[in-house]
Protein backbone atom coordinates (compact mmCIF):
# COMPACT_ATOMS: atom_id res chain seq x y z
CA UNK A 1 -9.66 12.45 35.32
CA UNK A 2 -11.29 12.13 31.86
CA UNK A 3 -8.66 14.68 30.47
CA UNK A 4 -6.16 12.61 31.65
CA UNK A 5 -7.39 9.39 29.98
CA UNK A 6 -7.93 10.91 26.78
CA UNK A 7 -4.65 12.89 26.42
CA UNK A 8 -2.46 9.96 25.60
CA UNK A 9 -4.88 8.58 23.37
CA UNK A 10 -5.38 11.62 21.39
CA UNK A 11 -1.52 11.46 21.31
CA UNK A 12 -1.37 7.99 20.16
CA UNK A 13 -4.21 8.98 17.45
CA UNK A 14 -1.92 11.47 15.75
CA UNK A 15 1.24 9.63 15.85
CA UNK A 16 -0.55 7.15 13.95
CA UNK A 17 -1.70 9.59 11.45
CA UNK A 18 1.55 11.09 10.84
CA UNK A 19 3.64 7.79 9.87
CA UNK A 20 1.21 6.81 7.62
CA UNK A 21 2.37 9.59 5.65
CA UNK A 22 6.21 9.21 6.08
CA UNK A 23 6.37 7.41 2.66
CA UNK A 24 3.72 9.41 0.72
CA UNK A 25 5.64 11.55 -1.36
CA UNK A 26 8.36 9.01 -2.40
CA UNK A 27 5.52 7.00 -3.16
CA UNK A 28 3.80 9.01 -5.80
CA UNK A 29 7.00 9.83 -7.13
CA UNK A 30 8.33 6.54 -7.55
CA UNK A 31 5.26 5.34 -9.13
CA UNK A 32 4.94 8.16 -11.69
CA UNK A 33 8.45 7.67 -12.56
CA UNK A 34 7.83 3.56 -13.04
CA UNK A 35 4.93 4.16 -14.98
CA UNK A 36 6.63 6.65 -17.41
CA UNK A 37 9.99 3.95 -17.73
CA UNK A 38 7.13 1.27 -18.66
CA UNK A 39 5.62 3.51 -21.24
CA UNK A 40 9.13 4.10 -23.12
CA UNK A 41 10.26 0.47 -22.58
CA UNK A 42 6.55 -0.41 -24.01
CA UNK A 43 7.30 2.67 -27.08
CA UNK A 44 11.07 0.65 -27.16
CA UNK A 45 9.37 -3.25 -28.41
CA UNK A 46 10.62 -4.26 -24.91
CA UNK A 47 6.84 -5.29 -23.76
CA UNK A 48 6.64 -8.80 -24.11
CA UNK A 49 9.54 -9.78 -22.12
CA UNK A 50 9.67 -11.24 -18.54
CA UNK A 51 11.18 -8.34 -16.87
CA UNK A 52 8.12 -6.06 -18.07
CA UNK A 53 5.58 -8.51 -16.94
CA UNK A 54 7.25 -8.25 -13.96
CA UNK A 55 7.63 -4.76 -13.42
CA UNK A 56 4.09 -4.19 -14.51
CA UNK A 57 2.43 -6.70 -11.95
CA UNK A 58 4.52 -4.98 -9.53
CA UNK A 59 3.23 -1.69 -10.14
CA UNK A 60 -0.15 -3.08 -10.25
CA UNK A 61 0.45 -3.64 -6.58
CA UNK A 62 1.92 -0.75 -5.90
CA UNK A 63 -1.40 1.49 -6.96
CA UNK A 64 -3.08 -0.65 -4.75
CA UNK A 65 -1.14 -0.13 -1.76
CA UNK A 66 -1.37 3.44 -1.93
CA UNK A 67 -4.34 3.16 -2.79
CA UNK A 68 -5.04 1.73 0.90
CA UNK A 69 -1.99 4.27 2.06
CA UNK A 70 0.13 1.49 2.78
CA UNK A 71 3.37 3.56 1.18
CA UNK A 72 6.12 2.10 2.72
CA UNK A 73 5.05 -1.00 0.58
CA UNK A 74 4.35 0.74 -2.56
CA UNK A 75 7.55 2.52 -2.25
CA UNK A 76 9.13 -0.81 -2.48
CA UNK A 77 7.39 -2.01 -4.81
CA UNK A 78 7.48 0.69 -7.49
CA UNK A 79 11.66 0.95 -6.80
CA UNK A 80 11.67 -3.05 -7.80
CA UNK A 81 9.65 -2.38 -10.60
CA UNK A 82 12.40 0.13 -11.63
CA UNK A 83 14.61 -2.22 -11.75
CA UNK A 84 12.59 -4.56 -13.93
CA UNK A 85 12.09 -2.06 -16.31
CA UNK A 86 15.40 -1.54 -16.26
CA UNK A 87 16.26 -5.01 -16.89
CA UNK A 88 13.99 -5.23 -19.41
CA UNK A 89 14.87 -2.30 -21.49
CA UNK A 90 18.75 -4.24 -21.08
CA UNK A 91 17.06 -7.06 -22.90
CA UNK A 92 17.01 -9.69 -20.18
């Protein structure tokens, strides 16, 4: 009866586990890419505009969240920060 109770649970356990790592990779990747756009827009003179005070508070928050694995979130955040840096390497 026991086996029977703890089955599905053990089975909802790992499910758990395994989405939290769905967005992992693209996570990390994003973020090292952001990071290394900030440092050439930075190198560029483009650090004191909007955009890259933008980009960089987003990235701030998207260490954090995968810091706490929350990398759906941090995926999102480091592609807007992309953008940012884009825009701010565009000089807007």
């Amino acid at each position: 009866m026991k086996a029977w109770i703890c089955l599905p649970l053990f089975a909802l356990v790992l499910t758990g586990c395994a989405g939290k790592t769905a967005y992992r990779d693209n996570c990390a990747t994003q973020l090292d890419a952001a990071w290394h756009e900030l440092d050439l827009a930075k190198a560029e003179g483009f650090a004191g505009t909007v955009s890259y005070s933008k980009a960089l508070s987003l990235l701030t928050g998207a260490k954090t969240q995968q810091q706490f694995e929350a990398y759906e979130g941090c995926t999102d955040k480091a592609e807007k920060a992309r953008f940012y840096i884009k825009e701010s390497r565009a000089g807007r």
